[in-house]
N, C-alpha and C. Protein backbone atom coordinates (compact mmCIF):
# COMPACT_ATOMS: atom_id res chain seq x y z
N UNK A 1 0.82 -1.18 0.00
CA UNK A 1 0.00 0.00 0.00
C UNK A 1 0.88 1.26 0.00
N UNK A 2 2.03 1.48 0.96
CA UNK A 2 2.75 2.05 0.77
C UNK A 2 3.59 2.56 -0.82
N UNK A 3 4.17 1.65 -1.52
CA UNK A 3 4.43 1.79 -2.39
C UNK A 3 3.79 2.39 -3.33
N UNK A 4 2.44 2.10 -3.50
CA UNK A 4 1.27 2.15 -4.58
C UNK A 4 1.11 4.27 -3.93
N UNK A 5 1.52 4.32 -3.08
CA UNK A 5 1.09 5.38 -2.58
C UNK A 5 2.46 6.87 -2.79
N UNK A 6 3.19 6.18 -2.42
CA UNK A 6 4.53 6.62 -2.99
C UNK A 6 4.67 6.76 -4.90
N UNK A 7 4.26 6.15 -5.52
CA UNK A 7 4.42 6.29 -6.60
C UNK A 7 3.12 6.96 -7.28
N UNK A 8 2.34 6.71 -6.57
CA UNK A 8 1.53 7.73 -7.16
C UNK A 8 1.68 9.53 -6.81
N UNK A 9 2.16 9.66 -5.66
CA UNK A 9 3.18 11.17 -4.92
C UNK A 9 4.25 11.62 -5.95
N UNK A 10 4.84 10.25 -6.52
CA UNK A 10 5.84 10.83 -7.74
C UNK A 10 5.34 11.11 -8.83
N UNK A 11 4.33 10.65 -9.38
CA UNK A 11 3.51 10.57 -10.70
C UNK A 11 2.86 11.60 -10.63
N UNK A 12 2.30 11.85 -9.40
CA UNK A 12 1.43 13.09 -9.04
C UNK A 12 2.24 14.62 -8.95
N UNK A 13 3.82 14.63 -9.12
CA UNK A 13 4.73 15.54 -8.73
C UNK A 13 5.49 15.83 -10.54
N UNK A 14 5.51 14.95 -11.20
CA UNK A 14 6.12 14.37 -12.10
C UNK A 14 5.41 15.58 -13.22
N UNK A 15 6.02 16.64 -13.77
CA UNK A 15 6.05 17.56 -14.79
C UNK A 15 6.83 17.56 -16.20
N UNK A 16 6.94 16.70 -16.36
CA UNK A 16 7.27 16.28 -17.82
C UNK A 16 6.58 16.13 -18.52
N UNK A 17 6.27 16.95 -19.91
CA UNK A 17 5.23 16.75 -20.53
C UNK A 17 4.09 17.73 -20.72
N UNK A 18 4.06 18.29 -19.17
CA UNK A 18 3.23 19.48 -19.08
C UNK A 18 3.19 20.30 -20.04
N UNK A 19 4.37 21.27 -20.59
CA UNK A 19 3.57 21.88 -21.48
C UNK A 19 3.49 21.71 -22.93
N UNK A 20 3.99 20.73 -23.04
CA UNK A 20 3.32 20.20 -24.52
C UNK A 20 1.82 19.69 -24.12
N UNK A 21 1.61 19.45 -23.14
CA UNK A 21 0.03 19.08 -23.31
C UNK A 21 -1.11 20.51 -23.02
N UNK A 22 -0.29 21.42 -22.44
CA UNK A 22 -0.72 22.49 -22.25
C UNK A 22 -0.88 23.27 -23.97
N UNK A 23 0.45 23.27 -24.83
CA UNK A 23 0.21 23.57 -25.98
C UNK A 23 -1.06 23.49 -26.89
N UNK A 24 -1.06 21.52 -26.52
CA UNK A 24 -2.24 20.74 -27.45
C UNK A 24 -3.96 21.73 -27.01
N UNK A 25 -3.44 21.77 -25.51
CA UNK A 25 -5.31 22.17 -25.14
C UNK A 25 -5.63 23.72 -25.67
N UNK A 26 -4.33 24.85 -26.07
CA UNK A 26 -4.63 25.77 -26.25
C UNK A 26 -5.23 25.72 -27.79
N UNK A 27 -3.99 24.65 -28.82
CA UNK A 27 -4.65 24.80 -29.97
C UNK A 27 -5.94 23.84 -30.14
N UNK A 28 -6.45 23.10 -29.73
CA UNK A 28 -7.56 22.21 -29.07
C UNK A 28 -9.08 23.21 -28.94
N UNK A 29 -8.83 24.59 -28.17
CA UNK A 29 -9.70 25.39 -27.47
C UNK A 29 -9.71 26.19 -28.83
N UNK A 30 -8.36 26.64 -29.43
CA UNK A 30 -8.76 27.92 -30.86
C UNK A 30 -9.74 26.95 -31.94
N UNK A 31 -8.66 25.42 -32.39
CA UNK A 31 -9.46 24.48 -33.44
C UNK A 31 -11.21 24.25 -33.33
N UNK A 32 -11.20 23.54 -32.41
CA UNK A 32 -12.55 23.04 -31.91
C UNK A 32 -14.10 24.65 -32.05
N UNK A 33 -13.70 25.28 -31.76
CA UNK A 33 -14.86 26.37 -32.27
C UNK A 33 -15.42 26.51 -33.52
N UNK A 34 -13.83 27.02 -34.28
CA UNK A 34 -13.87 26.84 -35.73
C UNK A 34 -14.34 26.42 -36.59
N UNK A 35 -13.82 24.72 -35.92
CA UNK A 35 -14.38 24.11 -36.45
C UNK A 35 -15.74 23.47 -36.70
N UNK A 36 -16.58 23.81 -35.51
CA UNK A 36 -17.93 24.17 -35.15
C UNK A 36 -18.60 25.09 -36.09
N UNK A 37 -17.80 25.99 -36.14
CA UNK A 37 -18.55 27.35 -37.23
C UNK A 37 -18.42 26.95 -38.62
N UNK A 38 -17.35 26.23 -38.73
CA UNK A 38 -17.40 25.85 -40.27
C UNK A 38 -18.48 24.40 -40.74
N UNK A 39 -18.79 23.58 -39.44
CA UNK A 39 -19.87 22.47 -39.34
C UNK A 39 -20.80 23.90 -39.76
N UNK A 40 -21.59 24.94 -39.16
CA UNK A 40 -22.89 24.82 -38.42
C UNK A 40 -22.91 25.33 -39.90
N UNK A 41 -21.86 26.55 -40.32
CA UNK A 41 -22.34 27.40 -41.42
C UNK A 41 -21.69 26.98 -43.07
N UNK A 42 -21.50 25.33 -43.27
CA UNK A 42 -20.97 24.97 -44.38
C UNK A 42 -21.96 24.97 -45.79
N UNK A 43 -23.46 25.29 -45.12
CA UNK A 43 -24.45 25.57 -46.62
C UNK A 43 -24.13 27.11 -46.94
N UNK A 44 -23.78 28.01 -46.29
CA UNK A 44 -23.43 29.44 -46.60
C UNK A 44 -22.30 29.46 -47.12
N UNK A 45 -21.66 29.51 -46.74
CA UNK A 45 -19.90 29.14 -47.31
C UNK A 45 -20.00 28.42 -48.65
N UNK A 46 -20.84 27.59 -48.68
CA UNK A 46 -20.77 26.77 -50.02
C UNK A 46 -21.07 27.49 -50.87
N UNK A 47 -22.38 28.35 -50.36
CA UNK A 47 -23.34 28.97 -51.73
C UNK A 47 -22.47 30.53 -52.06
N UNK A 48 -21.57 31.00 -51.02
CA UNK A 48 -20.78 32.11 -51.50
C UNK A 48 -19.62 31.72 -52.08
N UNK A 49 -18.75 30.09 -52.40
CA UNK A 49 -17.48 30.05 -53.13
C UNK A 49 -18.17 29.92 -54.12
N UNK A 50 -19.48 29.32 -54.14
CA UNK A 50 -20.15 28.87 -55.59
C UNK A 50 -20.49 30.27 -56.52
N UNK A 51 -21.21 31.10 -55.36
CA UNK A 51 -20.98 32.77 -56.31
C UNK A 51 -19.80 33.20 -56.46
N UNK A 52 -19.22 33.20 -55.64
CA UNK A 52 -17.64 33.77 -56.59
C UNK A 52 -17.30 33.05 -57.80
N UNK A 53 -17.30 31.56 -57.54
CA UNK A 53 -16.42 30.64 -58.42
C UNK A 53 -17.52 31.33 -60.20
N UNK A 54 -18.96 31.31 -59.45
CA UNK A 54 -19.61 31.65 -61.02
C UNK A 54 -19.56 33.27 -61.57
N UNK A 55 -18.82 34.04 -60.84
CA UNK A 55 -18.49 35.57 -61.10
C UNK A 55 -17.26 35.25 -61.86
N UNK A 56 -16.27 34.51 -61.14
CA UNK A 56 -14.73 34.64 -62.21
C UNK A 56 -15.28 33.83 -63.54
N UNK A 57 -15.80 32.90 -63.25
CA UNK A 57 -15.81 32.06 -64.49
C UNK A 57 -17.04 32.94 -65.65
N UNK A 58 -17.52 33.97 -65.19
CA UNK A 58 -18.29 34.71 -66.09
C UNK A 58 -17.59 35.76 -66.86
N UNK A 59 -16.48 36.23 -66.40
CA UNK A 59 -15.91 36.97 -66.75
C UNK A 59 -14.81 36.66 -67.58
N UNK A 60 -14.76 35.40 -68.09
CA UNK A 60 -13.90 34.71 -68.92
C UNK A 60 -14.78 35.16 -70.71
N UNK A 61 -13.54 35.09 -71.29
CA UNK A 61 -14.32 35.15 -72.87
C UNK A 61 -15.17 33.71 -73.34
N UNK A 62 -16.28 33.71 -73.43
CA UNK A 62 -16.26 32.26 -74.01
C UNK A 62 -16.01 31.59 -75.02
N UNK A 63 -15.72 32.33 -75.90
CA UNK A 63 -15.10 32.05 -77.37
C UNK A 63 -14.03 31.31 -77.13
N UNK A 64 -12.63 32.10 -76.40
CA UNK A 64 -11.73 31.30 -76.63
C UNK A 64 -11.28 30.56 -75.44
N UNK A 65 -12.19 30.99 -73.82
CA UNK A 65 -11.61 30.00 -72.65
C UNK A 65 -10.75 30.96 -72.00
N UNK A 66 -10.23 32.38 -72.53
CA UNK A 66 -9.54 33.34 -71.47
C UNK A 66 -9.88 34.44 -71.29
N UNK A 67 -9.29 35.14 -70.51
CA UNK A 67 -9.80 36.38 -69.80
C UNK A 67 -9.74 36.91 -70.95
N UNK A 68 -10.31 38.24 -71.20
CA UNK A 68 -10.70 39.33 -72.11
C UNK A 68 -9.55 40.23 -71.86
N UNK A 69 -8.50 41.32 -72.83
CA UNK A 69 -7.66 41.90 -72.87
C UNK A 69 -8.30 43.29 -71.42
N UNK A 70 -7.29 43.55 -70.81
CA UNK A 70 -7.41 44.64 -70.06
C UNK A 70 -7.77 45.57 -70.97
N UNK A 71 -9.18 46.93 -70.53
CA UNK A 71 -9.08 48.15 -71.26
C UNK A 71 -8.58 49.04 -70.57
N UNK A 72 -7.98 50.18 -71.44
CA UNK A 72 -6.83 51.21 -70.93
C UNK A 72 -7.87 52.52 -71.23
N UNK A 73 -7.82 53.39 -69.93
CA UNK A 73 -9.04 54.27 -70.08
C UNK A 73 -7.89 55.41 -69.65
């Protein structure tokens, strides 16, 4: 009993490691939200790369597949 008790006093004293696990929980606490917001709001996000993606691709020539010459005003 002793022993079991003693080694748990060292284990319990024992700081190695600490702050790499301290690291993990900070980036753990920034990730985990995020990544929540990018779950809750991934039909919005979708439907605004999808409007951009169909703004650049409108602005392409369709004749030949490239952008249209810059005009100089």
């Amino acid at each position: 009993m002793r022993k079991t008790f003693s080694l748990l006093r060292k284990l319990h004293r024992d700081e190695r490691g600490a702050e790499g696990l301290e690291k993990l929980l900070i980036i753990a606490a920034v990730v985990l939200p995020l990544l929540g917001l990018l779950i809750w709001g991934k039909n919005s996000i979708t439907e605004w790369v999808q409007n951009k993606w169909k703004q650049i691709v409108g602005i392409q020539d369709s004749d030949t597949g490239s952008l249209p010459p810059p005009s100089i005003n």
